[in-house]
PDB file of N, CA and C in Angstrom:
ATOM      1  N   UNK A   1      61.649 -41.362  25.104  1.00  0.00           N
ATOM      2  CA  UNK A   1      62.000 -40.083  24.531  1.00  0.00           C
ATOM      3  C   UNK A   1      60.792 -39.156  24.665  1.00  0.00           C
ATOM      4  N   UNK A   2      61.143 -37.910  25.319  1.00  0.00           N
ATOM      5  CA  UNK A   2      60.100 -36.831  25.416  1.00  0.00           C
ATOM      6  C   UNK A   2      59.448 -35.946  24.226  1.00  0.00           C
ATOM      7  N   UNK A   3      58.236 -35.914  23.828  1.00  0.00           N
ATOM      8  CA  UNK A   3      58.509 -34.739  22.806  1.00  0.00           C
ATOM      9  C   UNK A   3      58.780 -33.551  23.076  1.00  0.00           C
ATOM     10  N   UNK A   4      59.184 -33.028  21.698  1.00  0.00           N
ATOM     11  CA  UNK A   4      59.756 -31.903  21.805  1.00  0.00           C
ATOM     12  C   UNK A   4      58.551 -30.494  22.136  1.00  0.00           C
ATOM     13  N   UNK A   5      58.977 -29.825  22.931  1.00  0.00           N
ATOM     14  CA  UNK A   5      58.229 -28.579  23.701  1.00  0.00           C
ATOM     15  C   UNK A   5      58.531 -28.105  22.151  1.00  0.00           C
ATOM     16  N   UNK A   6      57.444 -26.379  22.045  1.00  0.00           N
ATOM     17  CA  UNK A   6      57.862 -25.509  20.893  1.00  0.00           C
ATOM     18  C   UNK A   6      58.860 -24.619  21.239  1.00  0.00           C
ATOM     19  N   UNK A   7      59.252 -24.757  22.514  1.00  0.00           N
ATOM     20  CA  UNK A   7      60.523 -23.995  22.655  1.00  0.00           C
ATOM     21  C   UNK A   7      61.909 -24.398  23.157  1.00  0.00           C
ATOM     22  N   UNK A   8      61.679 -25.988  22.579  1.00  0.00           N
ATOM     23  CA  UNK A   8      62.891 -26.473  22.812  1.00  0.00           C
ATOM     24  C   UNK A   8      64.244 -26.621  21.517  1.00  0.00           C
ATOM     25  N   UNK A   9      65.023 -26.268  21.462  1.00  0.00           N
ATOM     26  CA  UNK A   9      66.132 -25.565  20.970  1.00  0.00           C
ATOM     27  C   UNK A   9      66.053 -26.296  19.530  1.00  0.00           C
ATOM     28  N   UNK A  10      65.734 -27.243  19.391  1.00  0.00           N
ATOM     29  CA  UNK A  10      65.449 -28.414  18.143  1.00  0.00           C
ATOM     30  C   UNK A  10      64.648 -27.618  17.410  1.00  0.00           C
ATOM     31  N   UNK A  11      63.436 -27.160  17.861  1.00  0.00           N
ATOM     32  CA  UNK A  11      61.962 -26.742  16.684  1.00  0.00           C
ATOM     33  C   UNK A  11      61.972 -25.405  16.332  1.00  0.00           C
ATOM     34  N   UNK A  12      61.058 -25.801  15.445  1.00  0.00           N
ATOM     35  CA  UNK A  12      60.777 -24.346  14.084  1.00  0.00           C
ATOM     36  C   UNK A  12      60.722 -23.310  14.796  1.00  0.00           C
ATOM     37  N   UNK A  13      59.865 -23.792  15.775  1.00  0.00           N
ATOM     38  CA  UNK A  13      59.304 -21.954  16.643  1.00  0.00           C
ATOM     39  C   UNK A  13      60.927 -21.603  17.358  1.00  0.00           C
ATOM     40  N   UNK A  14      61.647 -22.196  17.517  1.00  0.00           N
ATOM     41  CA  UNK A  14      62.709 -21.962  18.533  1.00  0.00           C
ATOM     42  C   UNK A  14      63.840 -21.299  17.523  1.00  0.00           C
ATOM     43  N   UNK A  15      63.959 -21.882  16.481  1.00  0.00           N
ATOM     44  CA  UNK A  15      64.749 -21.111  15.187  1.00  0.00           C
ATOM     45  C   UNK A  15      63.957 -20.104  14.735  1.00  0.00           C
ATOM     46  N   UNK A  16      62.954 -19.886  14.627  1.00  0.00           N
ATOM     47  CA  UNK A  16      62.052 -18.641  13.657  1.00  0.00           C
ATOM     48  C   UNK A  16      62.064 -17.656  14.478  1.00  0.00           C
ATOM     49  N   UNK A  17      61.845 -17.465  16.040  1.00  0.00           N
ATOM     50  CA  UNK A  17      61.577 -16.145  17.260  1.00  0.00           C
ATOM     51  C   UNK A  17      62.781 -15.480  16.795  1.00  0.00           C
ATOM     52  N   UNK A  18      63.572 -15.313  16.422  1.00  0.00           N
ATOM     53  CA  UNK A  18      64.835 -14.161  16.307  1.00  0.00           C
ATOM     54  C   UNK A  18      63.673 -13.238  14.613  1.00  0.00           C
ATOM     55  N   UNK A  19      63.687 -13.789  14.424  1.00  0.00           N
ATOM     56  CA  UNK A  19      63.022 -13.050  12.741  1.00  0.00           C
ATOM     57  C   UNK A  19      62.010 -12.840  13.080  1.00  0.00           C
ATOM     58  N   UNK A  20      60.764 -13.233  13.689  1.00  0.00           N
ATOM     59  CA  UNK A  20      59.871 -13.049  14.095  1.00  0.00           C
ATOM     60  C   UNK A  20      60.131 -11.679  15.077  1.00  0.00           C
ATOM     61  N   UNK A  21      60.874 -11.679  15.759  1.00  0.00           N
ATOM     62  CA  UNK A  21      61.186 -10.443  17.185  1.00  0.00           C
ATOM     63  C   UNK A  21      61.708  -8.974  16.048  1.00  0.00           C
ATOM     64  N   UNK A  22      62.780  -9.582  14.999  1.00  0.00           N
ATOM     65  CA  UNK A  22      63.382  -8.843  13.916  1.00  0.00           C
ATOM     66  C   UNK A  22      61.846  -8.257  13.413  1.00  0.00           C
ATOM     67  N   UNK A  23      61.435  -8.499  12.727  1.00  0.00           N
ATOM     68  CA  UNK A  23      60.580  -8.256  11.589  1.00  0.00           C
ATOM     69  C   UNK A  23      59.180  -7.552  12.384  1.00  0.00           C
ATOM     70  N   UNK A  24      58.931  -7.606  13.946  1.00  0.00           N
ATOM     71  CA  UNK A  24      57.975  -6.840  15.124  1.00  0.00           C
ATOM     72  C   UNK A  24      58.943  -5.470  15.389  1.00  0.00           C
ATOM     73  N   UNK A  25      60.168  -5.936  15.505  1.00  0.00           N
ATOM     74  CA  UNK A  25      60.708  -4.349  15.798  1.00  0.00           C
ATOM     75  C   UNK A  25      60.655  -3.540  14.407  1.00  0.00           C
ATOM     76  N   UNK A  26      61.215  -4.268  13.282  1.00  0.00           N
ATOM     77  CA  UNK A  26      61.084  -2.944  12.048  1.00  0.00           C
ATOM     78  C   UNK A  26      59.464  -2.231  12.036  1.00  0.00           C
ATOM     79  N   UNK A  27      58.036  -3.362  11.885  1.00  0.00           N
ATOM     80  CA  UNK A  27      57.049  -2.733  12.350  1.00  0.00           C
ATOM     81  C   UNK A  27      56.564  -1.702  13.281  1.00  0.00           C
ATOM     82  N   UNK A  28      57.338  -1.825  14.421  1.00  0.00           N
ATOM     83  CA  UNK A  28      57.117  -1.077  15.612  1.00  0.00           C
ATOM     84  C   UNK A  28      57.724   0.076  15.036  1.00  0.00           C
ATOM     85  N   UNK A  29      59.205  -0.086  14.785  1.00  0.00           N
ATOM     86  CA  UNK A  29      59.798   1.274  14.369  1.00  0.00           C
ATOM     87  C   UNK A  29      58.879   2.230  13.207  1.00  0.00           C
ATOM     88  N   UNK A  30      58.476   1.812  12.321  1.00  0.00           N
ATOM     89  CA  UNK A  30      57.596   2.287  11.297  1.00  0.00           C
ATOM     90  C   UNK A  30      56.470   2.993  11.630  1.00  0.00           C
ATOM     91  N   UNK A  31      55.789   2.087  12.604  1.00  0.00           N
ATOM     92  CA  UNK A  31      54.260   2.494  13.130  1.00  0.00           C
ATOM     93  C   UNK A  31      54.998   4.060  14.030  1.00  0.00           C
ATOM     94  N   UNK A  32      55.670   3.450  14.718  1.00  0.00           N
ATOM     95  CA  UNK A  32      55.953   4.963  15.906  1.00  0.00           C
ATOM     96  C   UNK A  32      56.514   5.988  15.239  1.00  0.00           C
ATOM     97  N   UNK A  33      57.341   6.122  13.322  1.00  0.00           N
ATOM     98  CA  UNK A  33      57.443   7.036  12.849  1.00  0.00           C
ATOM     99  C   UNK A  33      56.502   7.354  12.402  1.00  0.00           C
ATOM    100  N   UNK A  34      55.111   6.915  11.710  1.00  0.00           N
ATOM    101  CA  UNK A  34      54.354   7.841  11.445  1.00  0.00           C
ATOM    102  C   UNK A  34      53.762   8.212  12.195  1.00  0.00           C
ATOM    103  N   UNK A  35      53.062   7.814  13.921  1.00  0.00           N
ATOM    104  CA  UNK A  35      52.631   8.395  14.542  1.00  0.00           C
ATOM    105  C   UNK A  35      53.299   9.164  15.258  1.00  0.00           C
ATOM    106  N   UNK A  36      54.261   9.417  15.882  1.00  0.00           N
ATOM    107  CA  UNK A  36      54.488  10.209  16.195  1.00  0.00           C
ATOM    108  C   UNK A  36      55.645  11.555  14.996  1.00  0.00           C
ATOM    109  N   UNK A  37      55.722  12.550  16.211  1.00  0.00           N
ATOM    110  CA  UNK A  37      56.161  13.733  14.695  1.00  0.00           C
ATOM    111  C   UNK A  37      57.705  13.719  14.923  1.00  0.00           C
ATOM    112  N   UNK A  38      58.231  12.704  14.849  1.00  0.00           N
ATOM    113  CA  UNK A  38      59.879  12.189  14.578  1.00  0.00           C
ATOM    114  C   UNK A  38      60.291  11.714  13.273  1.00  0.00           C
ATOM    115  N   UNK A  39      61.236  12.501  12.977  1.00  0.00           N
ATOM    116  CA  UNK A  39      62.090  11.737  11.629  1.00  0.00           C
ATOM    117  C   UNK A  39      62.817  10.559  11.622  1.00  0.00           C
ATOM    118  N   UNK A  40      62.782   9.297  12.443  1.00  0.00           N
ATOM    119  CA  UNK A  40      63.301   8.670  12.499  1.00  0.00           C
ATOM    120  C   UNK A  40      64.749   8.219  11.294  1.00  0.00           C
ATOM    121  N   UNK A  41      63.971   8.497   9.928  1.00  0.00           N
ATOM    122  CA  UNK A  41      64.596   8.336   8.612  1.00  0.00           C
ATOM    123  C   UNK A  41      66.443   9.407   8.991  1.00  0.00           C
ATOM    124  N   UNK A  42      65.987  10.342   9.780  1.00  0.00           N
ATOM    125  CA  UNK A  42      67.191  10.881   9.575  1.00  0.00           C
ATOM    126  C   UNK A  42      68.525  10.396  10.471  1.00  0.00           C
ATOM    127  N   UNK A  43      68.024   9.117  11.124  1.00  0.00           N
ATOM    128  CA  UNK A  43      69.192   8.027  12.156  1.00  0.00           C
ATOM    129  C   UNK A  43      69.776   7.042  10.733  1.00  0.00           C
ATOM    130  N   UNK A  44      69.570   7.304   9.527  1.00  0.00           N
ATOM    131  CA  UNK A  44      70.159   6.637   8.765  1.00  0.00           C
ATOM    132  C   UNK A  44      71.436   6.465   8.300  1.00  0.00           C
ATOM    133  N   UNK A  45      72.105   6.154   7.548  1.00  0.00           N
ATOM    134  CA  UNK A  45      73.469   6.042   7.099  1.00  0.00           C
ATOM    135  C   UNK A  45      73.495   7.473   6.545  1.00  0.00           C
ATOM    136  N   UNK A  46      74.141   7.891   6.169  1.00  0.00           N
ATOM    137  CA  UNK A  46      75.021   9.363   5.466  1.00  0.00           C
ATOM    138  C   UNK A  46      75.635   9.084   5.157  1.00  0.00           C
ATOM    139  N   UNK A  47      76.507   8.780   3.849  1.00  0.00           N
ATOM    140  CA  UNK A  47      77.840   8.654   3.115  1.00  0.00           C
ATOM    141  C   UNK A  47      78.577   9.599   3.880  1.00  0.00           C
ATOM    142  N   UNK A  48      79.580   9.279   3.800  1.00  0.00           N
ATOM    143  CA  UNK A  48      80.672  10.340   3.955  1.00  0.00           C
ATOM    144  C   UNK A  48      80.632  11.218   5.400  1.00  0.00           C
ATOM    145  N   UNK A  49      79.814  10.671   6.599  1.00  0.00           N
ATOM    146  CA  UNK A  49      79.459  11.446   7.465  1.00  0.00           C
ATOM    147  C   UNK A  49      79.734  10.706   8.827  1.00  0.00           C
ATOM    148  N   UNK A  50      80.886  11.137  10.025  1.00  0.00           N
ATOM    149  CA  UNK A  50      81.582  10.204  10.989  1.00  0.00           C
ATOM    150  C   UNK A  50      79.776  10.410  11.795  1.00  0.00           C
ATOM    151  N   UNK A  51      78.921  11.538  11.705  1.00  0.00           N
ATOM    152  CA  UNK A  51      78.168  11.897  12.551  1.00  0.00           C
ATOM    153  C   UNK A  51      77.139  10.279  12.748  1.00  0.00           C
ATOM    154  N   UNK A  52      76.963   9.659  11.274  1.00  0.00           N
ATOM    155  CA  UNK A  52      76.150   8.788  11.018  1.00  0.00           C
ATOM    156  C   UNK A  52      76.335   7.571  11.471  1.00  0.00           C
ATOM    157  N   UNK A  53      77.675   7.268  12.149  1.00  0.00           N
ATOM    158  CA  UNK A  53      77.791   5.457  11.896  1.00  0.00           C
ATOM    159  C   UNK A  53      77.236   5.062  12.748  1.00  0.00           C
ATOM    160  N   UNK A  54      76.278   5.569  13.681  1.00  0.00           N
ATOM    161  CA  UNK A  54      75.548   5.156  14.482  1.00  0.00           C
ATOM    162  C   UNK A  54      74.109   4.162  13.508  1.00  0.00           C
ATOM    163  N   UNK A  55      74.141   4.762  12.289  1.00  0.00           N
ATOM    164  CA  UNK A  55      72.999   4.480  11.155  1.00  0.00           C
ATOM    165  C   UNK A  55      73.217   3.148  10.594  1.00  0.00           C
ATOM    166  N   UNK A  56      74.589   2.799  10.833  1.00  0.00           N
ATOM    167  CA  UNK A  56      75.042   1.346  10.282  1.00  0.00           C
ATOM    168  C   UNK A  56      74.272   0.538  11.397  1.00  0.00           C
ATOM    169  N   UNK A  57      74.062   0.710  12.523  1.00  0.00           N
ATOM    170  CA  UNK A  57      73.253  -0.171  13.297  1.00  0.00           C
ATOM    171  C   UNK A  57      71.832  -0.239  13.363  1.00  0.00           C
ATOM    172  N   UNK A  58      71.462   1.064  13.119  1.00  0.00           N
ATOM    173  CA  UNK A  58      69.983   1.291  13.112  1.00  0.00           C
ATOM    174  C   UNK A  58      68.794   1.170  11.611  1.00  0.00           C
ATOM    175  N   UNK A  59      69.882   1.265  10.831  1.00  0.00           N
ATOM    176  CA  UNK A  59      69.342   0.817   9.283  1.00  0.00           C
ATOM    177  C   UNK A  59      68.231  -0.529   9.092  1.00  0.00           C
ATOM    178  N   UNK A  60      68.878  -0.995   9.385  1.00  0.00           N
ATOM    179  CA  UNK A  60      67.810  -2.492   9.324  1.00  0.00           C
ATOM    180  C   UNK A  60      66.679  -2.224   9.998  1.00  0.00           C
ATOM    181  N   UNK A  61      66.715  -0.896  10.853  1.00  0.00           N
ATOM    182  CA  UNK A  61      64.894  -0.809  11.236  1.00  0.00           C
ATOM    183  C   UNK A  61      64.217   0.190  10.522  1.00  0.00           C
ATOM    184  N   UNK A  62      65.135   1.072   9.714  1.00  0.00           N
ATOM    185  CA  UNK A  62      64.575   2.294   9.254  1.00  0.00           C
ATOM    186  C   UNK A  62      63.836   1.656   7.556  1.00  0.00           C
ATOM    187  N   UNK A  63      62.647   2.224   7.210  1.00  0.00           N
ATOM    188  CA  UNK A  63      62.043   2.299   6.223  1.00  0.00           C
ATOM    189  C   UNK A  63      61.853   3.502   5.189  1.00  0.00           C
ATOM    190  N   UNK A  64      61.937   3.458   4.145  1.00  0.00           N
ATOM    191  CA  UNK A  64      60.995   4.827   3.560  1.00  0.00           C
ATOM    192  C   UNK A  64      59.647   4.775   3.131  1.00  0.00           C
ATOM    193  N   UNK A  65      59.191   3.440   3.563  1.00  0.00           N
ATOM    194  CA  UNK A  65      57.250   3.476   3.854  1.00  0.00           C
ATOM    195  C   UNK A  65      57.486   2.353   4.337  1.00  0.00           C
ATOM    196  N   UNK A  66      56.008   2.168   3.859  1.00  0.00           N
ATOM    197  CA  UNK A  66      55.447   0.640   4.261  1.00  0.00           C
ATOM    198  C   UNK A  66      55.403  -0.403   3.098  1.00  0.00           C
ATOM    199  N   UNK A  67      55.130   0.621   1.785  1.00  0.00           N
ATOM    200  CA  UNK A  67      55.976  -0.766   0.939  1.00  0.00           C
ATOM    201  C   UNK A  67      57.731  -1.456   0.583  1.00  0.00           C
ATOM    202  N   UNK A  68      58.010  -0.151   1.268  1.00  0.00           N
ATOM    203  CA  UNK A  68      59.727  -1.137   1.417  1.00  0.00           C
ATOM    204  C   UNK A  68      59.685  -1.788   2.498  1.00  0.00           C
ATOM    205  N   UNK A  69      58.935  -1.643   3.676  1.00  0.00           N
ATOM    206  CA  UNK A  69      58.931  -2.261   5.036  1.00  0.00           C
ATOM    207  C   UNK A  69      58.006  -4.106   4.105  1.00  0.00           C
ATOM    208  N   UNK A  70      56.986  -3.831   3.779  1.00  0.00           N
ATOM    209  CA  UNK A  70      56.281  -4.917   3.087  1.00  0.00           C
ATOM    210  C   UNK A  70      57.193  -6.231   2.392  1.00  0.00           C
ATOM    211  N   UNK A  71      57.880  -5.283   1.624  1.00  0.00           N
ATOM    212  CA  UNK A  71      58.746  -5.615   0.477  1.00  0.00           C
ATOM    213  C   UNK A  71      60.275  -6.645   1.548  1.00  0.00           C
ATOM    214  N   UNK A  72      60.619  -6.049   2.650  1.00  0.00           N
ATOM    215  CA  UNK A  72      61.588  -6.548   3.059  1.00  0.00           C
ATOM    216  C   UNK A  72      60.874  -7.384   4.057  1.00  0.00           C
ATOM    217  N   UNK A  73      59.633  -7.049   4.985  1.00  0.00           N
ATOM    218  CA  UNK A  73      59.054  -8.289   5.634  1.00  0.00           C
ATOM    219  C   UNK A  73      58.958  -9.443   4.944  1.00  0.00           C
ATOM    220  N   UNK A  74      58.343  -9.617   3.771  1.00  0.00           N
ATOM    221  CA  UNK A  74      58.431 -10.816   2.885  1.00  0.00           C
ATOM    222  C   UNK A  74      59.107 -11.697   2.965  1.00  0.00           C
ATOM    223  N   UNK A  75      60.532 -11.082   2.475  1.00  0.00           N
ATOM    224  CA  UNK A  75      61.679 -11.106   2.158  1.00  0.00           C
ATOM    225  C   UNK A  75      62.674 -12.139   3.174  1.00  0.00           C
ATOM    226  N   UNK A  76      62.472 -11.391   4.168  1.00  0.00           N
ATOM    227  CA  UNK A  76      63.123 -12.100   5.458  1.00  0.00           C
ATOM    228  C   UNK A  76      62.137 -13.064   6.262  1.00  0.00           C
ATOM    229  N   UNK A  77      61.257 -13.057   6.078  1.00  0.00           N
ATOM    230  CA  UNK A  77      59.976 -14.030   6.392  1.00  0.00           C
ATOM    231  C   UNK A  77      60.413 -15.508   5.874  1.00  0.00           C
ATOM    232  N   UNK A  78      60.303 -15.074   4.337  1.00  0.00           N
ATOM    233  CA  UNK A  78      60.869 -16.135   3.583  1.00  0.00           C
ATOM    234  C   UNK A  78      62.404 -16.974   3.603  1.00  0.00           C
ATOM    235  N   UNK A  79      63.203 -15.988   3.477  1.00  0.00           N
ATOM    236  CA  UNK A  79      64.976 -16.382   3.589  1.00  0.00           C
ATOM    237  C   UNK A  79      64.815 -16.903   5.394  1.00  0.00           C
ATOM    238  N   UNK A  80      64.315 -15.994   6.037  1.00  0.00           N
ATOM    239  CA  UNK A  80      64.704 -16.088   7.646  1.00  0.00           C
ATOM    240  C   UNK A  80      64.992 -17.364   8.252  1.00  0.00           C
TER     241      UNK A  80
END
């Protein structure tokens, strides 16, 4: 029996890279709203608005800082 590679479909690292890739893009998204001069915040959900449902997909990257970004890295770090 061979051991197992870290990227063979069995191990931790091979289950964790989806949350790990998750939790680099919300960062990325965050970092590139404050540097650059984009509202990203405004690709969010809108109640009541057909203009928005594009926001139902993009939500999970949008923040309103870095301690809700903090607060939900944790979060999914942990549950993930």
């Amino acid at each position: 029996m061979s051991p197992a590679t870290p990227t063979a479909p069995g191990s931790w690292r091979y289950r964790a890279l989806p949350v790990f890739v998750f939790v680099g893009l919300m960062w990325i998204s965050e970092v590139v709203d404050l540097i650059l001069p984009l509202d990203l915040d405004a690709f969010g959900i809108r109640p009541r608005e057909l203009d928005h449902l594009s926001g139902i997909v993009l939500a999970p990257f949008l923040h309103l800082g870095f301690g809700h970004l903090v607060a939900n890295t944790t979060t999914l770090l942990v549950l993930g």
